[in-house]
PDB file of N, CA and C in Angstrom:
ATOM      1  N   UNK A   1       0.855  -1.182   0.000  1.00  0.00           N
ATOM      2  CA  UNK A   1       0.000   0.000   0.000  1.00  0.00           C
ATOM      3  C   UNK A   1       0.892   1.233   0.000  1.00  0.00           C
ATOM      4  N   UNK A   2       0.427   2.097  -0.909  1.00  0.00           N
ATOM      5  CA  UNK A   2       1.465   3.587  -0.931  1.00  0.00           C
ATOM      6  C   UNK A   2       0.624   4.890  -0.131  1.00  0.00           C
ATOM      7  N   UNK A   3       1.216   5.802   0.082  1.00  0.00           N
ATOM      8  CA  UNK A   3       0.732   6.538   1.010  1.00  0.00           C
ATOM      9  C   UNK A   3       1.238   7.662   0.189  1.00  0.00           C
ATOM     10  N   UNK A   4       0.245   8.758  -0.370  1.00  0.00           N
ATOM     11  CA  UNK A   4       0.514  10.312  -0.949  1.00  0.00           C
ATOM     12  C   UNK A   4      -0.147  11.314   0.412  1.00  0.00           C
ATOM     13  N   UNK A   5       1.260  12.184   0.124  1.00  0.00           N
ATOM     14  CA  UNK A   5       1.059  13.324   0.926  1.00  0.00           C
ATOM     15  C   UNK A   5       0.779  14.140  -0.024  1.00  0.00           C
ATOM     16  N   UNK A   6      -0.453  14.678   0.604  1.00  0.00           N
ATOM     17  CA  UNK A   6      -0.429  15.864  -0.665  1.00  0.00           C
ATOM     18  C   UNK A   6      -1.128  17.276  -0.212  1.00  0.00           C
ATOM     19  N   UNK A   7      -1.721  18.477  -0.878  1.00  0.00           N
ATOM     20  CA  UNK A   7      -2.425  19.466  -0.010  1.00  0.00           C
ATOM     21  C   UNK A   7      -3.387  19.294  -0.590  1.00  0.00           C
ATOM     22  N   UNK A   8      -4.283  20.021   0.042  1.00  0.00           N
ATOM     23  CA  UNK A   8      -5.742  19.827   0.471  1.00  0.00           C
ATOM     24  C   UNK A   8      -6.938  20.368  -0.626  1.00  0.00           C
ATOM     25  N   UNK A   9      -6.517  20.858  -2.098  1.00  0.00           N
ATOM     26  CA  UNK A   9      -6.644  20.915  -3.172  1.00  0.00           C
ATOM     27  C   UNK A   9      -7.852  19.811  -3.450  1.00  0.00           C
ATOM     28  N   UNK A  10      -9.292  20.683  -3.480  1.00  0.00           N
ATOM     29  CA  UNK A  10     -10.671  19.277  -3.580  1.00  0.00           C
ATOM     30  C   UNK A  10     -10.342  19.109  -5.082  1.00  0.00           C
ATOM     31  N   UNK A  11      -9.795  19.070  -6.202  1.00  0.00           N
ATOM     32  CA  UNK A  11      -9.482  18.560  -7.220  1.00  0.00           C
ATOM     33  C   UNK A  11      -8.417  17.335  -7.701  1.00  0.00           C
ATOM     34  N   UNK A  12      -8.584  16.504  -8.479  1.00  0.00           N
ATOM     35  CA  UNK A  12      -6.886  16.047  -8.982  1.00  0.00           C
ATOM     36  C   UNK A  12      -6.403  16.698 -10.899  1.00  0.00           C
ATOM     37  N   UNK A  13      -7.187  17.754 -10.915  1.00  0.00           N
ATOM     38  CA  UNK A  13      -6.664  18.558 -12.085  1.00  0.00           C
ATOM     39  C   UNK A  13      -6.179  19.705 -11.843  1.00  0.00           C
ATOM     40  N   UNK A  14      -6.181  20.677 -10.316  1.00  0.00           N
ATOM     41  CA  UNK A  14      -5.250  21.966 -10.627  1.00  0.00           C
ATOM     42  C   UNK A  14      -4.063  22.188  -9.946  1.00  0.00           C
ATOM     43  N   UNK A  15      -3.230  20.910  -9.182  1.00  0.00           N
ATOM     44  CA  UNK A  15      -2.037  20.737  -8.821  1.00  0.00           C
ATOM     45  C   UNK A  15      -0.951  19.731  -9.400  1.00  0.00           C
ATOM     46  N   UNK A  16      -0.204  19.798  -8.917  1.00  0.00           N
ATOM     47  CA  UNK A  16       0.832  18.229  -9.283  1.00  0.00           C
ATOM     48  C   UNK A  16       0.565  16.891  -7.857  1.00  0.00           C
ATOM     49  N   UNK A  17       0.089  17.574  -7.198  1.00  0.00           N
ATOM     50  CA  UNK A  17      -0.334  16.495  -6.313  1.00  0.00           C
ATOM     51  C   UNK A  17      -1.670  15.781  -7.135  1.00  0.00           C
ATOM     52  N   UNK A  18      -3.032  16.328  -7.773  1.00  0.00           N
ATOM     53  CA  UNK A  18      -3.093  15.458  -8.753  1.00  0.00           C
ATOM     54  C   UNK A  18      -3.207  14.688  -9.708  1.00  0.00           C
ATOM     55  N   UNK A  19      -2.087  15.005  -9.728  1.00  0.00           N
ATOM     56  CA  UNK A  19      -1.445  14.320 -10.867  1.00  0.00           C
ATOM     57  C   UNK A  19      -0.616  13.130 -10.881  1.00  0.00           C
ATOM     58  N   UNK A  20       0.058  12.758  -9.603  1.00  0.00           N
ATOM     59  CA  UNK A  20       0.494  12.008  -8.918  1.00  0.00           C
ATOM     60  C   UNK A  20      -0.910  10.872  -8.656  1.00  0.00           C
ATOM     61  N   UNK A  21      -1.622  11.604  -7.793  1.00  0.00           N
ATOM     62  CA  UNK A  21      -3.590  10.769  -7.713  1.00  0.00           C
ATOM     63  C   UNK A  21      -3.714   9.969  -8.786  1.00  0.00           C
ATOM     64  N   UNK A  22      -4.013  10.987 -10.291  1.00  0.00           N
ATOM     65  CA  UNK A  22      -4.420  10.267 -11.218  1.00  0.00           C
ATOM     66  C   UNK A  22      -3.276   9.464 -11.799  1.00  0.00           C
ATOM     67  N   UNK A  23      -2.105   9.426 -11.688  1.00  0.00           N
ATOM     68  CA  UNK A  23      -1.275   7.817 -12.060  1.00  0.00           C
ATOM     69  C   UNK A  23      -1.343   7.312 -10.950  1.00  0.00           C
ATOM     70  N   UNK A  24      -1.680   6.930 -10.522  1.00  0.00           N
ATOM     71  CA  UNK A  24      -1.353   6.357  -8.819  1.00  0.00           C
ATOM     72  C   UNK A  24      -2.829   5.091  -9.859  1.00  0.00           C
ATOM     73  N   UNK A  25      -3.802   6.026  -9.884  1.00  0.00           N
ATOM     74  CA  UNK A  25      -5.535   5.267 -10.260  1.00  0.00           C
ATOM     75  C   UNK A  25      -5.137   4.799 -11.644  1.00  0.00           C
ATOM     76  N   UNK A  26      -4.465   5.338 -12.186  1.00  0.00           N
ATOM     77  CA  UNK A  26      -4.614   4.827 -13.832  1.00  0.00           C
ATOM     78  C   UNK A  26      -3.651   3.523 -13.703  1.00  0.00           C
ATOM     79  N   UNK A  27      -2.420   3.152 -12.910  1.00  0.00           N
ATOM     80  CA  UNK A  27      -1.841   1.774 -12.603  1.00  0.00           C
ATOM     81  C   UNK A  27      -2.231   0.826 -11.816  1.00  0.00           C
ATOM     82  N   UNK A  28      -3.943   1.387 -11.004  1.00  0.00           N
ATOM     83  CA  UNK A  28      -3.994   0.324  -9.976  1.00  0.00           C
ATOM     84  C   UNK A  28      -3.512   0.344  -8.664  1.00  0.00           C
ATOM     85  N   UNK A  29      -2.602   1.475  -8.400  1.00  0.00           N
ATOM     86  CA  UNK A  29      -2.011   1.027  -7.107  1.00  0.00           C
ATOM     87  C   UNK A  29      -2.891   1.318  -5.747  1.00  0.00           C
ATOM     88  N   UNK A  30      -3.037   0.545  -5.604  1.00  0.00           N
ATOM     89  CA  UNK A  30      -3.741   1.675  -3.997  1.00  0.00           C
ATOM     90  C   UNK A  30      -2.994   2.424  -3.273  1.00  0.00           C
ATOM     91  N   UNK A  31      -3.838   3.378  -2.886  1.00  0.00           N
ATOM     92  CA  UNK A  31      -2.986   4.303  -2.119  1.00  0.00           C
ATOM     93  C   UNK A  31      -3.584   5.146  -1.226  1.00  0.00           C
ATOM     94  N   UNK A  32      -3.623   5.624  -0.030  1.00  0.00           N
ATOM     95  CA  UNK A  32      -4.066   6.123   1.232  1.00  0.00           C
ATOM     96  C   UNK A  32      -3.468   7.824   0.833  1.00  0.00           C
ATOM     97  N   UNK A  33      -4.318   8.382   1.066  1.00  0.00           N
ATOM     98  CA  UNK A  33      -4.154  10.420   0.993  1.00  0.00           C
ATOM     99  C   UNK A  33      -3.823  10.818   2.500  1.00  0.00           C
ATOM    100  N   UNK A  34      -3.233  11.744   2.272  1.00  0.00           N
ATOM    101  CA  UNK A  34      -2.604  12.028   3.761  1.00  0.00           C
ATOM    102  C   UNK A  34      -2.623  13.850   3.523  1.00  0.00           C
ATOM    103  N   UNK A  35      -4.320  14.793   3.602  1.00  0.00           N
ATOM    104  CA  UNK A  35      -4.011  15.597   3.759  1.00  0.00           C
ATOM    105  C   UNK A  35      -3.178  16.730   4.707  1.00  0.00           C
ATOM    106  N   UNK A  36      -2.151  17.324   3.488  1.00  0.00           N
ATOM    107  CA  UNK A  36      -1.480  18.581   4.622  1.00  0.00           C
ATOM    108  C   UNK A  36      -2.016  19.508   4.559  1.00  0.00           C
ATOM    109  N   UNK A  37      -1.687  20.387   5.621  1.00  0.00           N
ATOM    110  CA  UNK A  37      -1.710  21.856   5.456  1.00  0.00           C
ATOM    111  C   UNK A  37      -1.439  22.732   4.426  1.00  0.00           C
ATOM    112  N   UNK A  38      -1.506  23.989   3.932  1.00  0.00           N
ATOM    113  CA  UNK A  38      -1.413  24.538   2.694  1.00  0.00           C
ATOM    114  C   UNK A  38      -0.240  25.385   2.954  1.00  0.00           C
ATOM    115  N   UNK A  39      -0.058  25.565   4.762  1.00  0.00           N
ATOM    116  CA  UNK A  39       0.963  26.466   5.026  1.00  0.00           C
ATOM    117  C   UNK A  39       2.332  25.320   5.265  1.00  0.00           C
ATOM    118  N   UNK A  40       3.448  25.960   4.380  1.00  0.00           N
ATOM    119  CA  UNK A  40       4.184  24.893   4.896  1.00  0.00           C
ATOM    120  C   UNK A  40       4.737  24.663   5.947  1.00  0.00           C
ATOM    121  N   UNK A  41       4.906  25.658   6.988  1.00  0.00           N
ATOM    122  CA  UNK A  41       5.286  25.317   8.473  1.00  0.00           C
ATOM    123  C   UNK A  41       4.368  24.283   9.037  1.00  0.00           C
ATOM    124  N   UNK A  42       3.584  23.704   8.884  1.00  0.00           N
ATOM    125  CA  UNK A  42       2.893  23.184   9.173  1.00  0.00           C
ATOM    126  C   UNK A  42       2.748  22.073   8.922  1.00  0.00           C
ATOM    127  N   UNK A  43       3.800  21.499   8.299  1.00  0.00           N
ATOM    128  CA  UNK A  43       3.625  20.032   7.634  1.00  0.00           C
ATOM    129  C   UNK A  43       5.205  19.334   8.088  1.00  0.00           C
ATOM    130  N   UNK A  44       5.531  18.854   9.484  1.00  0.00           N
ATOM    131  CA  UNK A  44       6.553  18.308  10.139  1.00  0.00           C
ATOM    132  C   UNK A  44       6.199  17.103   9.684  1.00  0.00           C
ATOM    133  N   UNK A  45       5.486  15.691   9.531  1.00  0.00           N
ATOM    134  CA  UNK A  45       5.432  14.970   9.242  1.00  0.00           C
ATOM    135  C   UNK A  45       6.258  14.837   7.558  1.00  0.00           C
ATOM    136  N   UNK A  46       5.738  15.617   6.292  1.00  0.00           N
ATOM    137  CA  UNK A  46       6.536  15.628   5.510  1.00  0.00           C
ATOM    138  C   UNK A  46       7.946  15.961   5.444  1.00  0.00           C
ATOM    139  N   UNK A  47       8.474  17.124   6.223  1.00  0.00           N
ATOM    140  CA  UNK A  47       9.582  17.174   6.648  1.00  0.00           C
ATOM    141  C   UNK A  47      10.160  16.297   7.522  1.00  0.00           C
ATOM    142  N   UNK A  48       9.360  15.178   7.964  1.00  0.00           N
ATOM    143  CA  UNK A  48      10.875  14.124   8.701  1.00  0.00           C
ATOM    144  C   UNK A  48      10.760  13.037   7.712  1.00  0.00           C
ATOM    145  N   UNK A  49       9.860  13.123   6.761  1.00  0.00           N
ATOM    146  CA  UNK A  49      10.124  11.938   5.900  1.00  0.00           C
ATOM    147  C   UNK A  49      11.003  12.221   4.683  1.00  0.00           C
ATOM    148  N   UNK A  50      11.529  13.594   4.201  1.00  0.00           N
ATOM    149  CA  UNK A  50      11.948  13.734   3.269  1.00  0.00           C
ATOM    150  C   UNK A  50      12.948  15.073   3.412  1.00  0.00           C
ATOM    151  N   UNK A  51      13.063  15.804   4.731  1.00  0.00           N
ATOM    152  CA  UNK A  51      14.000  16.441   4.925  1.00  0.00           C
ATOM    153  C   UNK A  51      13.367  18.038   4.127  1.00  0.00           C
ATOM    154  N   UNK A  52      12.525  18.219   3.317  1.00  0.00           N
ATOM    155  CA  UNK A  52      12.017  19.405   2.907  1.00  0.00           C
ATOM    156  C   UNK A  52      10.379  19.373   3.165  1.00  0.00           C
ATOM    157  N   UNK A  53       9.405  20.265   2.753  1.00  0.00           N
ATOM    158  CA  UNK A  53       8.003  20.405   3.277  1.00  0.00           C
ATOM    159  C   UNK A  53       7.028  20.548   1.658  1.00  0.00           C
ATOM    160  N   UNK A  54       7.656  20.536   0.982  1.00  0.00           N
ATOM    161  CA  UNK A  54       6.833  20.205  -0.288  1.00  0.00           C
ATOM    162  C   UNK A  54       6.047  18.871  -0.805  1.00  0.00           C
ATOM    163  N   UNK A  55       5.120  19.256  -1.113  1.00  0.00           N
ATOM    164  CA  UNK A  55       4.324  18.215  -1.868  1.00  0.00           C
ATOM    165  C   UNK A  55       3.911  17.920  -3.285  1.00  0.00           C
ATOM    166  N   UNK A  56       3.686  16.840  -3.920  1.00  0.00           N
ATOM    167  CA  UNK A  56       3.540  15.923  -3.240  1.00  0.00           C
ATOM    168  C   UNK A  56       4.895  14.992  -2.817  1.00  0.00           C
ATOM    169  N   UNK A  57       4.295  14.126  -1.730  1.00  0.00           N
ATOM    170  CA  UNK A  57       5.398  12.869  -1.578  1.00  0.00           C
ATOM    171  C   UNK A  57       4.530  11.685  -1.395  1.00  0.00           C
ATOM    172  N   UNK A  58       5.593  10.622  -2.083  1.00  0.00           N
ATOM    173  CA  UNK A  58       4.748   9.199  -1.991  1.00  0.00           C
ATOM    174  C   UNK A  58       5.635   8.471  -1.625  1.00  0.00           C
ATOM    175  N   UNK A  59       5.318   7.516  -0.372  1.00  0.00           N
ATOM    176  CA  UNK A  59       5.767   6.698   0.524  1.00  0.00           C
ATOM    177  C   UNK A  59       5.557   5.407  -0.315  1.00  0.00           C
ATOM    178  N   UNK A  60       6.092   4.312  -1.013  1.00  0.00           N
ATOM    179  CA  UNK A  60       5.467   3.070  -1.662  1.00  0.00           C
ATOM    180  C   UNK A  60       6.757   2.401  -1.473  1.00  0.00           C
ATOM    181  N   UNK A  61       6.624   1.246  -0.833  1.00  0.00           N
ATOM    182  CA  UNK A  61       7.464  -0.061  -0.443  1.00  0.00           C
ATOM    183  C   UNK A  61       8.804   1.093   0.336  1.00  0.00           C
ATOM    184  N   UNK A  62       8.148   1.402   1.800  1.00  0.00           N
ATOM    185  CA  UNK A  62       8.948   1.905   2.251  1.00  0.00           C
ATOM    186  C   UNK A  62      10.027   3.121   1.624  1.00  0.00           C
ATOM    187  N   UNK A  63      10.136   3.743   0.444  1.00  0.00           N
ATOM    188  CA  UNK A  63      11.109   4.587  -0.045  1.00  0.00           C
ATOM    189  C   UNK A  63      10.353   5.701  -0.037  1.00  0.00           C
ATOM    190  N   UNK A  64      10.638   7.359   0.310  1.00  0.00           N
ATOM    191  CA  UNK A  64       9.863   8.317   0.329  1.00  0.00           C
ATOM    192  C   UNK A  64      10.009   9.051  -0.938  1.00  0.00           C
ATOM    193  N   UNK A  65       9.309   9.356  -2.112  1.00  0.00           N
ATOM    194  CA  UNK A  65       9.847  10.269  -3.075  1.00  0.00           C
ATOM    195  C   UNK A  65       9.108  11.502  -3.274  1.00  0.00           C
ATOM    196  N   UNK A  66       9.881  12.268  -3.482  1.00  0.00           N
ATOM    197  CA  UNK A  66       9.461  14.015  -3.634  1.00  0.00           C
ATOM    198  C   UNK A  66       9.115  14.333  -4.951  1.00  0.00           C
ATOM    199  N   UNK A  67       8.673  15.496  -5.234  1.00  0.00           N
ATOM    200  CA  UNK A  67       8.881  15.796  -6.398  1.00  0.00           C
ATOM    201  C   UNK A  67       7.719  14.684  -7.568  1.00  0.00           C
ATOM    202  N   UNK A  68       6.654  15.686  -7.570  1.00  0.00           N
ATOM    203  CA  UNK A  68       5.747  14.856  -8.796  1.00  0.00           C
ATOM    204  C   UNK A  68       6.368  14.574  -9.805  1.00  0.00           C
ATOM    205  N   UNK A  69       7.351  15.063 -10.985  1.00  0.00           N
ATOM    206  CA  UNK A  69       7.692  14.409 -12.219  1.00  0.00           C
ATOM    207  C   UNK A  69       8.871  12.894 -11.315  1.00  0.00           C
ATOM    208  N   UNK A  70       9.709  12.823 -10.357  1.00  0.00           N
ATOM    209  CA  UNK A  70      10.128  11.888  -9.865  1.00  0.00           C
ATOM    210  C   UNK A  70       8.870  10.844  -9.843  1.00  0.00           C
ATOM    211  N   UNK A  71       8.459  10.786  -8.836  1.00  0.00           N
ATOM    212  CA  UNK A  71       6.940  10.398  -8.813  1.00  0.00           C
ATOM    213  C   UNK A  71       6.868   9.479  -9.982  1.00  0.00           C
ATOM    214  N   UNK A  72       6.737  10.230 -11.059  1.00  0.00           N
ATOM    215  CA  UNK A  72       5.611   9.802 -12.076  1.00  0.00           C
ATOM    216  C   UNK A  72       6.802   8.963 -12.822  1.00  0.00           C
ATOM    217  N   UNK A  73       8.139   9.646 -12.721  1.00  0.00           N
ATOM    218  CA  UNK A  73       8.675   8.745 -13.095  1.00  0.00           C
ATOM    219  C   UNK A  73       9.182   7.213 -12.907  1.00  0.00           C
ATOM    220  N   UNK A  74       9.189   7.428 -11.397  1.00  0.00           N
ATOM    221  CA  UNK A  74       9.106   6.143 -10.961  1.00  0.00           C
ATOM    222  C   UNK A  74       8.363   4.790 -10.805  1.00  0.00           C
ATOM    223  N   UNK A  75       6.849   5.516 -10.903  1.00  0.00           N
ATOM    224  CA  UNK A  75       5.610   4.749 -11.337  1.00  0.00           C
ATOM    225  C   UNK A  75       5.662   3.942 -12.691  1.00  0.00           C
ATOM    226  N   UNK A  76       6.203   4.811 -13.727  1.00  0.00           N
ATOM    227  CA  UNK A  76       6.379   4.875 -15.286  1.00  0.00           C
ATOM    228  C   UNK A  76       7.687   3.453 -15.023  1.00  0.00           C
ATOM    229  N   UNK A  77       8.558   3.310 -14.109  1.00  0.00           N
ATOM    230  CA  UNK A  77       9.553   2.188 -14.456  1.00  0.00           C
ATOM    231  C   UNK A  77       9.184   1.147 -13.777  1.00  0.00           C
ATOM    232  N   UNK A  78       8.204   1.155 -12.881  1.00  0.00           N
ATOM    233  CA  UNK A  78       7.763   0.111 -12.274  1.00  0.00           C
ATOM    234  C   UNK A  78       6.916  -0.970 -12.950  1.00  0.00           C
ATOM    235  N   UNK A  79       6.059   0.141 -13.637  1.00  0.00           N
ATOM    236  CA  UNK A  79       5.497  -0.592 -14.689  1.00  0.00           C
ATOM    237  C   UNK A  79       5.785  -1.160 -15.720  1.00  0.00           C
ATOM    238  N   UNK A  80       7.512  -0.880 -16.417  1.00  0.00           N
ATOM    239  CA  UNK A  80       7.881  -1.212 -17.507  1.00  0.00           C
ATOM    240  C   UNK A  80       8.692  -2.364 -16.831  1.00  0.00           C
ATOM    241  N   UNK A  81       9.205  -2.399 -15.486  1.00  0.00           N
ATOM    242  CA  UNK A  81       9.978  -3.546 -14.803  1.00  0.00           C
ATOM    243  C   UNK A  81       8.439  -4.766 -14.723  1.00  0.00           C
ATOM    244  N   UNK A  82       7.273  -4.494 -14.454  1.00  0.00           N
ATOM    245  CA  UNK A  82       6.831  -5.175 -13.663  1.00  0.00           C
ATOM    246  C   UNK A  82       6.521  -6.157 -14.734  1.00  0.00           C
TER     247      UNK A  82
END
């Protein structure tokens, strides 16, 4: 099970968080939402998992990754490995 941090944005078309959502749904993976705050002082949980406070981040088989095009890229090789 993967876990997206993301902000609190009621859409998955006007951020990169999702965008991350919609490949997450278009491969199947399940995955648990973990809304943050919009202010970033406010988001210590993302900062001890990844050392900065930006979103999104996705937690999947234990590895934390930042950065939506990472993200998507990593989804994109999983699928070509799997």
């Amino acid at each position: 099970m993967a876990t997206l941090y993301r902000c609190s944005t009621p859409t998955n078309w006007l951020c990169p968080c999702g965008r991350v959502a919609r490949a997450l749904a278009r491969d199947g993976i399940p995955f648990d939402q973990v809304l943050v705050p919009q202010r970033r002082s406010r988001r210590p949980e993302v900062e001890a998992l990844t050392g900065q406070r930006r979103v999104p981040v996705l937690v999947i088989e234990g590895e934390a990754i930042c950065d939506s095009r990472r993200i998507i890229e990593h989804l994109e090789y999983r699928r070509t490995v799997d």
